[in-house]
PDB file of N, CA and C in Angstrom:
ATOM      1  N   UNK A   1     233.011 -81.748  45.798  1.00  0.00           N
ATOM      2  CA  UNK A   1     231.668 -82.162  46.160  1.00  0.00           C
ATOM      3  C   UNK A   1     231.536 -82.000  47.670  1.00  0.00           C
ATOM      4  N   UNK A   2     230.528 -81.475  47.932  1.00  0.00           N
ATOM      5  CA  UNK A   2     229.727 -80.993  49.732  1.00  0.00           C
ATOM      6  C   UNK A   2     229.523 -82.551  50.445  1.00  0.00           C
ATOM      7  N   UNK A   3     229.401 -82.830  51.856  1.00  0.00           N
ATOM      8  CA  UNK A   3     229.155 -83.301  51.929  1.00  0.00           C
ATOM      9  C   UNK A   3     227.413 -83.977  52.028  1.00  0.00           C
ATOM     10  N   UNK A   4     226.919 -82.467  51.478  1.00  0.00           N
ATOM     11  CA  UNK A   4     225.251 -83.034  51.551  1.00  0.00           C
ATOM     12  C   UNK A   4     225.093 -82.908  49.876  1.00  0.00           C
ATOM     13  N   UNK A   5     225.746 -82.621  49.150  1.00  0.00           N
ATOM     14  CA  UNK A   5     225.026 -83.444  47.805  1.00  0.00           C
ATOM     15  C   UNK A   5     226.536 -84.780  46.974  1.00  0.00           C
ATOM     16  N   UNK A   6     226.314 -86.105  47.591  1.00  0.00           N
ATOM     17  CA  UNK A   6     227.569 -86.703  47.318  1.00  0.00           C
ATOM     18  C   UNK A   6     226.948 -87.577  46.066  1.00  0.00           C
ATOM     19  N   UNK A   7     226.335 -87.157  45.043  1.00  0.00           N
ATOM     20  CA  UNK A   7     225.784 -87.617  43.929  1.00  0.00           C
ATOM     21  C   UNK A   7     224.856 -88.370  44.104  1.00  0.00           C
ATOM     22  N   UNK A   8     224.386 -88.473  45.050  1.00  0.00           N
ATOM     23  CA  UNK A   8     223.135 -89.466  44.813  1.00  0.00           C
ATOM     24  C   UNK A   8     222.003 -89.038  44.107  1.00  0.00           C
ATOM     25  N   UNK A   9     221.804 -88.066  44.917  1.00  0.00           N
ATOM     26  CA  UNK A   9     220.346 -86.904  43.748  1.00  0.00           C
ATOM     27  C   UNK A   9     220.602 -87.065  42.723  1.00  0.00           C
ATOM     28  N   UNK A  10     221.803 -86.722  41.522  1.00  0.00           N
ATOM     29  CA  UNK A  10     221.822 -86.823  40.434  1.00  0.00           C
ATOM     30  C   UNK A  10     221.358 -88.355  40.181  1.00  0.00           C
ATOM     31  N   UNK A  11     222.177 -89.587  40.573  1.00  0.00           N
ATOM     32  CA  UNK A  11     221.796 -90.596  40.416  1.00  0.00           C
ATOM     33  C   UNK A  11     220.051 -91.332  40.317  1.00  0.00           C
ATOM     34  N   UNK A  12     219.646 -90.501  41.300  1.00  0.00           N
ATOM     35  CA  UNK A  12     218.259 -90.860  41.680  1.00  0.00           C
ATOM     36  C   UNK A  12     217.382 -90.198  40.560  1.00  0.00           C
ATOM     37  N   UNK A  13     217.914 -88.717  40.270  1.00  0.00           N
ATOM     38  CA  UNK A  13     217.271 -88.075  38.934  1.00  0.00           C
ATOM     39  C   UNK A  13     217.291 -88.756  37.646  1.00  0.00           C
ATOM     40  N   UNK A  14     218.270 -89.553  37.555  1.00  0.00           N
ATOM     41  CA  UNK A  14     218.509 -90.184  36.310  1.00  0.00           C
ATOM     42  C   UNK A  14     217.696 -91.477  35.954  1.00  0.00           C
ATOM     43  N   UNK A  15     217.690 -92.253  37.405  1.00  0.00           N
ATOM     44  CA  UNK A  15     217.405 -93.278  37.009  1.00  0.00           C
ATOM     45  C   UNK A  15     215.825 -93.512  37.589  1.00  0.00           C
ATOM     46  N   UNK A  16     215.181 -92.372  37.784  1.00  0.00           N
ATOM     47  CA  UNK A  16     213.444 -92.670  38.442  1.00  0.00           C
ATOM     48  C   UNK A  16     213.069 -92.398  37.072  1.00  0.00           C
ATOM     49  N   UNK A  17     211.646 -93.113  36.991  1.00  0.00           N
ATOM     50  CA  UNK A  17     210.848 -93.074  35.833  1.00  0.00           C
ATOM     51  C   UNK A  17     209.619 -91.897  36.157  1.00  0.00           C
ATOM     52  N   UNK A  18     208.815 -91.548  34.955  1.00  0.00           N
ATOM     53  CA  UNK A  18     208.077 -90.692  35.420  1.00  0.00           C
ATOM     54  C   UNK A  18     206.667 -91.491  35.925  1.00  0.00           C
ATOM     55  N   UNK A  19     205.393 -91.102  36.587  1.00  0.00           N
ATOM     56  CA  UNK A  19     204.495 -91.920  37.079  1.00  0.00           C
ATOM     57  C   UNK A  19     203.779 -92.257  35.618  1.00  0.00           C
ATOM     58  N   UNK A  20     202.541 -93.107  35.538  1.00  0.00           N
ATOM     59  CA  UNK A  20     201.567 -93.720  34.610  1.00  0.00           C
ATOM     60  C   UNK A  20     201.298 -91.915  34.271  1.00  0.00           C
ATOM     61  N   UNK A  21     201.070 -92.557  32.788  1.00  0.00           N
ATOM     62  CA  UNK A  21     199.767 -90.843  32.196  1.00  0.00           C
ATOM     63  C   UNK A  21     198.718 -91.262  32.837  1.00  0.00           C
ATOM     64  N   UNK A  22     198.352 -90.529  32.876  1.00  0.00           N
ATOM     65  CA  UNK A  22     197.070 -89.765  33.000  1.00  0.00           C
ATOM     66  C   UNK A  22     196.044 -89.777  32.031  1.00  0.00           C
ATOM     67  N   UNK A  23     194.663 -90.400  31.304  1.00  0.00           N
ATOM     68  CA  UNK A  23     194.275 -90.174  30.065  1.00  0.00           C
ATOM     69  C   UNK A  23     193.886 -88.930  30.239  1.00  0.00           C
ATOM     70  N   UNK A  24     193.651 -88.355  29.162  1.00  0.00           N
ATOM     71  CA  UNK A  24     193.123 -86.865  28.492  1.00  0.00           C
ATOM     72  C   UNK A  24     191.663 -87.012  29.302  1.00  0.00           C
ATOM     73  N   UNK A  25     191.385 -85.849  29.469  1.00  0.00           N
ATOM     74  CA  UNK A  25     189.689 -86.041  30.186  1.00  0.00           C
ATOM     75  C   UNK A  25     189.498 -86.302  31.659  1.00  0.00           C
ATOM     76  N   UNK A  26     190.421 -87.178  32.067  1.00  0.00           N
ATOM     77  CA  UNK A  26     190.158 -87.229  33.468  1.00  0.00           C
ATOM     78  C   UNK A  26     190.098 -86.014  34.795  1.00  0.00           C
ATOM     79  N   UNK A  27     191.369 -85.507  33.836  1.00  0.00           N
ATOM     80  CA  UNK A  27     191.247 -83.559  34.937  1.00  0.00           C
ATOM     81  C   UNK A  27     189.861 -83.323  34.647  1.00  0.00           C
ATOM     82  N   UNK A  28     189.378 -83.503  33.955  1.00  0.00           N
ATOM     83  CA  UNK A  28     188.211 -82.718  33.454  1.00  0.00           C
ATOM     84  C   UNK A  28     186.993 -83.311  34.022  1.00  0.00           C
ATOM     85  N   UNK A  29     186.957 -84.920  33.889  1.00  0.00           N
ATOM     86  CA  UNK A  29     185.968 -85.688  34.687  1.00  0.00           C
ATOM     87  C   UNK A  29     185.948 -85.507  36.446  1.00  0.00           C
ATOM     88  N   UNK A  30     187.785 -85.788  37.167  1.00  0.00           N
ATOM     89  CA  UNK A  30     187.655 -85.246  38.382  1.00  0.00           C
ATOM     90  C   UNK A  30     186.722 -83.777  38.534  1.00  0.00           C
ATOM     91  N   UNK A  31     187.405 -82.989  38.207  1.00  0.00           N
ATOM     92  CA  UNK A  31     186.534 -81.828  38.246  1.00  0.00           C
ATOM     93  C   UNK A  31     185.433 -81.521  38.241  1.00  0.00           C
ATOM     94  N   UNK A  32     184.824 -81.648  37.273  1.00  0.00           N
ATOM     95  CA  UNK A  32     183.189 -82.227  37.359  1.00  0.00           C
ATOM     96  C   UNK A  32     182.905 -83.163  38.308  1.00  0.00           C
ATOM     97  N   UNK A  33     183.221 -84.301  38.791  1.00  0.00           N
ATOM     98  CA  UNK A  33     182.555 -84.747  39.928  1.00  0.00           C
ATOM     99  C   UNK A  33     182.662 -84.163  41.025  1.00  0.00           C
ATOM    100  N   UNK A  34     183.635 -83.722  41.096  1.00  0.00           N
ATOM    101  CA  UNK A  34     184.039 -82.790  42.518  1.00  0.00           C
ATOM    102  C   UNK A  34     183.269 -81.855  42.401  1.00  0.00           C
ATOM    103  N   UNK A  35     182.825 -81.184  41.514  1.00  0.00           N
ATOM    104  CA  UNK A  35     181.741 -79.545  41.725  1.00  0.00           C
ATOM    105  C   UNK A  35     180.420 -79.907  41.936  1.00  0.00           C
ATOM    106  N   UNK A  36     180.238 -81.621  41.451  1.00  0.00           N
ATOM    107  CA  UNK A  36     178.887 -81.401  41.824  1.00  0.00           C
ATOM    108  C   UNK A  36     178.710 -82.352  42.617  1.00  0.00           C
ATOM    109  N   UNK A  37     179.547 -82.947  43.403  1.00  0.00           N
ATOM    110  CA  UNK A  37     179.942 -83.525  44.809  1.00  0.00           C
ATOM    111  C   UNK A  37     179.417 -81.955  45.859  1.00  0.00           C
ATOM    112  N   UNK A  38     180.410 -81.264  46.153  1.00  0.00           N
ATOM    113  CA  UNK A  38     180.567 -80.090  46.764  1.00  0.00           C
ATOM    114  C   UNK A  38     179.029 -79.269  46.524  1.00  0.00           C
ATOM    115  N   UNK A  39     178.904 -79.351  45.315  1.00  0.00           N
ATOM    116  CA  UNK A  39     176.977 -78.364  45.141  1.00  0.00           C
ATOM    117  C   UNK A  39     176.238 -79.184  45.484  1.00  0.00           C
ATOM    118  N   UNK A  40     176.118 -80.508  45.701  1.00  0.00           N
ATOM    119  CA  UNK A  40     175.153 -81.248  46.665  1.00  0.00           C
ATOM    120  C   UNK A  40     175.268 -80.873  48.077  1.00  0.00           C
ATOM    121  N   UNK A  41     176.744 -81.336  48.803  1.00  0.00           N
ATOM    122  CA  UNK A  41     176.633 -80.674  49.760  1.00  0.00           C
ATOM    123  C   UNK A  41     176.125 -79.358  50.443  1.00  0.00           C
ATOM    124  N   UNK A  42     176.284 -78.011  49.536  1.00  0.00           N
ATOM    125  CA  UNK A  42     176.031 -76.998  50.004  1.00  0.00           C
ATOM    126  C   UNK A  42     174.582 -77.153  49.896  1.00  0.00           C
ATOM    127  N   UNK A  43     173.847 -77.752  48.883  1.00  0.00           N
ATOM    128  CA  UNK A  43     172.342 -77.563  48.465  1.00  0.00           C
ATOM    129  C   UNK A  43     171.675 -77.982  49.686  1.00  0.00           C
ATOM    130  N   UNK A  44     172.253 -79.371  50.463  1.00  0.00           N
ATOM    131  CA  UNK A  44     171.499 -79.939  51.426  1.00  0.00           C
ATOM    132  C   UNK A  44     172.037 -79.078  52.677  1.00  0.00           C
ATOM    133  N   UNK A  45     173.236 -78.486  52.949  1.00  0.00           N
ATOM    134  CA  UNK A  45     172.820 -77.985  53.762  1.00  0.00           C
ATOM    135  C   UNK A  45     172.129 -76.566  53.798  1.00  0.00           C
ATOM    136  N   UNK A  46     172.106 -75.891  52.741  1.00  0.00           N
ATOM    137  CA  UNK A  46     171.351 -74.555  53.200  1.00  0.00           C
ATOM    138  C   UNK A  46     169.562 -74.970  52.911  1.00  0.00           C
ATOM    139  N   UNK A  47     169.470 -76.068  52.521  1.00  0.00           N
ATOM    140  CA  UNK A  47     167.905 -76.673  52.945  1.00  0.00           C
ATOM    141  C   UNK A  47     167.644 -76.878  54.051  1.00  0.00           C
ATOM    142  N   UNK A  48     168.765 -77.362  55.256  1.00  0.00           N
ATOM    143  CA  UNK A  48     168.855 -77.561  56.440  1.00  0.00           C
ATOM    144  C   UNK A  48     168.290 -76.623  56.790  1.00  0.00           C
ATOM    145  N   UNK A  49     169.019 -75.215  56.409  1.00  0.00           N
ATOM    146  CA  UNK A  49     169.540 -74.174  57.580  1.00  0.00           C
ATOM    147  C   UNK A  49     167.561 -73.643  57.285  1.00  0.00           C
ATOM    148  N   UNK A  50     167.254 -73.273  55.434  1.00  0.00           N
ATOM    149  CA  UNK A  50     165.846 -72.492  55.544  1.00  0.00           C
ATOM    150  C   UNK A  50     165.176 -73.467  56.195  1.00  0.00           C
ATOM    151  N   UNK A  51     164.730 -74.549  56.774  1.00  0.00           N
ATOM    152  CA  UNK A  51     164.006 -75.320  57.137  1.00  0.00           C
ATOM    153  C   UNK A  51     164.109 -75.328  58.486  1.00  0.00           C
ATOM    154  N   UNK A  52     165.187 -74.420  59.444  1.00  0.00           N
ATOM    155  CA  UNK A  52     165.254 -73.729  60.758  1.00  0.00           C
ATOM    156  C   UNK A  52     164.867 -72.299  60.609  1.00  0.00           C
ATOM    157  N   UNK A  53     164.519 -72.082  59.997  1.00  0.00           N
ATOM    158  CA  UNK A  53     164.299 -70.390  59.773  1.00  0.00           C
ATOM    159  C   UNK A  53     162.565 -70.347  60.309  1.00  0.00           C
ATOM    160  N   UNK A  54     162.377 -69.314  61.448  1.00  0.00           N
ATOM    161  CA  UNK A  54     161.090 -69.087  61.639  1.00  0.00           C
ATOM    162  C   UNK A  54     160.532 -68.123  60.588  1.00  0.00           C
ATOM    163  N   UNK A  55     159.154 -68.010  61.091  1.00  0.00           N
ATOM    164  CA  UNK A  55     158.199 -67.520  59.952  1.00  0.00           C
ATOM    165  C   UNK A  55     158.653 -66.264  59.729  1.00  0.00           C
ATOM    166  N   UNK A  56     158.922 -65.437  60.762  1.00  0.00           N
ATOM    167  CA  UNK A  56     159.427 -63.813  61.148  1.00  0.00           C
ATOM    168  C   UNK A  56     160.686 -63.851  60.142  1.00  0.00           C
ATOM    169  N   UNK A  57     161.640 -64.208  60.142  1.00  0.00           N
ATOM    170  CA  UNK A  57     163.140 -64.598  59.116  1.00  0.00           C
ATOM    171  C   UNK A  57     162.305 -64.707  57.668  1.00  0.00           C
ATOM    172  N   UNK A  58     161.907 -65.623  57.542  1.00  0.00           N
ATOM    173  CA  UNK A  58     161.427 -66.120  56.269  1.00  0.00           C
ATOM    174  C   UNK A  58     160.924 -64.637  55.730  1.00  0.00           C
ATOM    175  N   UNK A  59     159.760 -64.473  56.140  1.00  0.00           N
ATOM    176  CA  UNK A  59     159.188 -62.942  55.818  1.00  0.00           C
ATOM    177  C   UNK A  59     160.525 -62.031  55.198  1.00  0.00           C
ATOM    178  N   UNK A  60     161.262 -61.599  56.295  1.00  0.00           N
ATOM    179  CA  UNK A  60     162.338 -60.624  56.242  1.00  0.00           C
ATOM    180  C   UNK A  60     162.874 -60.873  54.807  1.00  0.00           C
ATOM    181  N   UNK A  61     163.028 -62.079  54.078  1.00  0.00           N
ATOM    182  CA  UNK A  61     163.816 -62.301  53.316  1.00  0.00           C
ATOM    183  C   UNK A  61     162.828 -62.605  51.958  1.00  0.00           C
ATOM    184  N   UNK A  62     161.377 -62.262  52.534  1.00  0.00           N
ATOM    185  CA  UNK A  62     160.758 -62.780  51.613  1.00  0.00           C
ATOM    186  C   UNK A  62     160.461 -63.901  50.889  1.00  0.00           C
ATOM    187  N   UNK A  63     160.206 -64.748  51.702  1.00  0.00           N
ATOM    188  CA  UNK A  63     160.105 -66.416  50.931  1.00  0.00           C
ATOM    189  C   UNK A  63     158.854 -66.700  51.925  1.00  0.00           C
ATOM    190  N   UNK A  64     157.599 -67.379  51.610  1.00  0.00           N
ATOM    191  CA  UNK A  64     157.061 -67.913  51.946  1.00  0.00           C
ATOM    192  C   UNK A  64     157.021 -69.119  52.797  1.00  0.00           C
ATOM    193  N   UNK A  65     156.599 -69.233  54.173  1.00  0.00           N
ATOM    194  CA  UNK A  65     156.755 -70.462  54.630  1.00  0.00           C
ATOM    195  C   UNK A  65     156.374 -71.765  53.365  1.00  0.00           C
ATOM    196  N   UNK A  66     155.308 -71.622  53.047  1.00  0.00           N
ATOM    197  CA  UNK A  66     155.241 -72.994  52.173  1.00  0.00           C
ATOM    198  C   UNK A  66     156.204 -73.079  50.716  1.00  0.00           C
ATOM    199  N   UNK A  67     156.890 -71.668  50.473  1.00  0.00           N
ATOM    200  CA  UNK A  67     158.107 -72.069  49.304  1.00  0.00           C
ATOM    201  C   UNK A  67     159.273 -72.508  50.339  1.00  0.00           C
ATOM    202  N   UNK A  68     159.444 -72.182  51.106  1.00  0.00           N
ATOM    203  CA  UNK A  68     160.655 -72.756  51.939  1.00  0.00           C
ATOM    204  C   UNK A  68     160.803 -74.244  52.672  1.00  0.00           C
ATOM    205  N   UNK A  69     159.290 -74.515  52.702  1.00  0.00           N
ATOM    206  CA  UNK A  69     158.622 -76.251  53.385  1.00  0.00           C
ATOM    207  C   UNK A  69     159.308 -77.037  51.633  1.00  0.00           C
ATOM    208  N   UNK A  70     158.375 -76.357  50.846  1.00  0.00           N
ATOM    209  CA  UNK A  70     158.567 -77.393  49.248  1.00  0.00           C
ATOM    210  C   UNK A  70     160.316 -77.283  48.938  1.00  0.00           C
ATOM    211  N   UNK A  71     160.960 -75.944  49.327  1.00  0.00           N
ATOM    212  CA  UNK A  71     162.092 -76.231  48.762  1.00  0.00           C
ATOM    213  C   UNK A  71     162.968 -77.257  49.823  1.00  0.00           C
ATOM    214  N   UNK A  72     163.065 -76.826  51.072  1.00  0.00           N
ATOM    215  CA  UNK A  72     163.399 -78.297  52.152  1.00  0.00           C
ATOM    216  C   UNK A  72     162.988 -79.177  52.110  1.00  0.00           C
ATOM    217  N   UNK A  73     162.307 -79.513  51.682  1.00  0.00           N
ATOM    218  CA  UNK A  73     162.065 -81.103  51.297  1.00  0.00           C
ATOM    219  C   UNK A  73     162.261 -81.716  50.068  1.00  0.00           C
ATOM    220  N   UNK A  74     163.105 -81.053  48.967  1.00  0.00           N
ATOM    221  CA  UNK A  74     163.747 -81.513  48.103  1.00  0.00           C
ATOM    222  C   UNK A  74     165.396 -82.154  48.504  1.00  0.00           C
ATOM    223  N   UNK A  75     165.050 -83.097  47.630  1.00  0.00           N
ATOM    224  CA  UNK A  75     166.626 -84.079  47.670  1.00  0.00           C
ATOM    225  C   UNK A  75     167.625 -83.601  47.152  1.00  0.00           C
ATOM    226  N   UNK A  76     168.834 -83.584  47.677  1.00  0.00           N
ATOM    227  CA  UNK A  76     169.629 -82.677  47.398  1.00  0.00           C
ATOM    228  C   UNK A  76     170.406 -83.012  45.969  1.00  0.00           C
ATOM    229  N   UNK A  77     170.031 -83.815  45.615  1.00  0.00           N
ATOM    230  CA  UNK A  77     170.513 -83.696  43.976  1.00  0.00           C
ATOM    231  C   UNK A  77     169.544 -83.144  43.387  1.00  0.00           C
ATOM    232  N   UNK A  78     168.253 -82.478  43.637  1.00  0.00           N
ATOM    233  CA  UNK A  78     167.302 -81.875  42.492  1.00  0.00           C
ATOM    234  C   UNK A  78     167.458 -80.388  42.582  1.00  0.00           C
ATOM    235  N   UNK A  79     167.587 -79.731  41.428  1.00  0.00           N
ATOM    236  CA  UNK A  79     167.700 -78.352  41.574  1.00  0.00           C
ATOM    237  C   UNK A  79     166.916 -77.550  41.659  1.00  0.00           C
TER     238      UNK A  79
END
């Protein structure tokens, strides 16, 4: 035996337990909250950003100042 593995690892392997389960669904629930955690965020900010966009931009891209006023001023949980 080395002096850097003097059995303890094995010991420690043997005798740790594994953590709590996990119920079924929860990967699945995290996940889902997290995507639509994260798609709120992005929603409010690119409402930010068209709601800095002058009239000249807007044009370029084709959106109407008043579709770009109604869509910035939606709350960022509405789609």
């Amino acid at each position: 035996m080395n002096s850097l593995n003097n059995g303890f690892c094995d010991q420690a392997r043997i005798t740790s337990t594994p953590g709590p389960a996990i119920r079924p669904g929860f990967h699945r629930w995290l996940t889902v909250t997290l995507d639509t955690v994260l798609t709120w965020f992005e929603r409010a900010r690119s409402r930010r950003e068209l709601a800095k966009l002058d009239d000249r931009l807007l044009h370029d891209i084709g959106v109407a100042r008043t579709d770009a006023d109604n869509e910035s001023r939606k709350p960022f949980w509405k789609d």
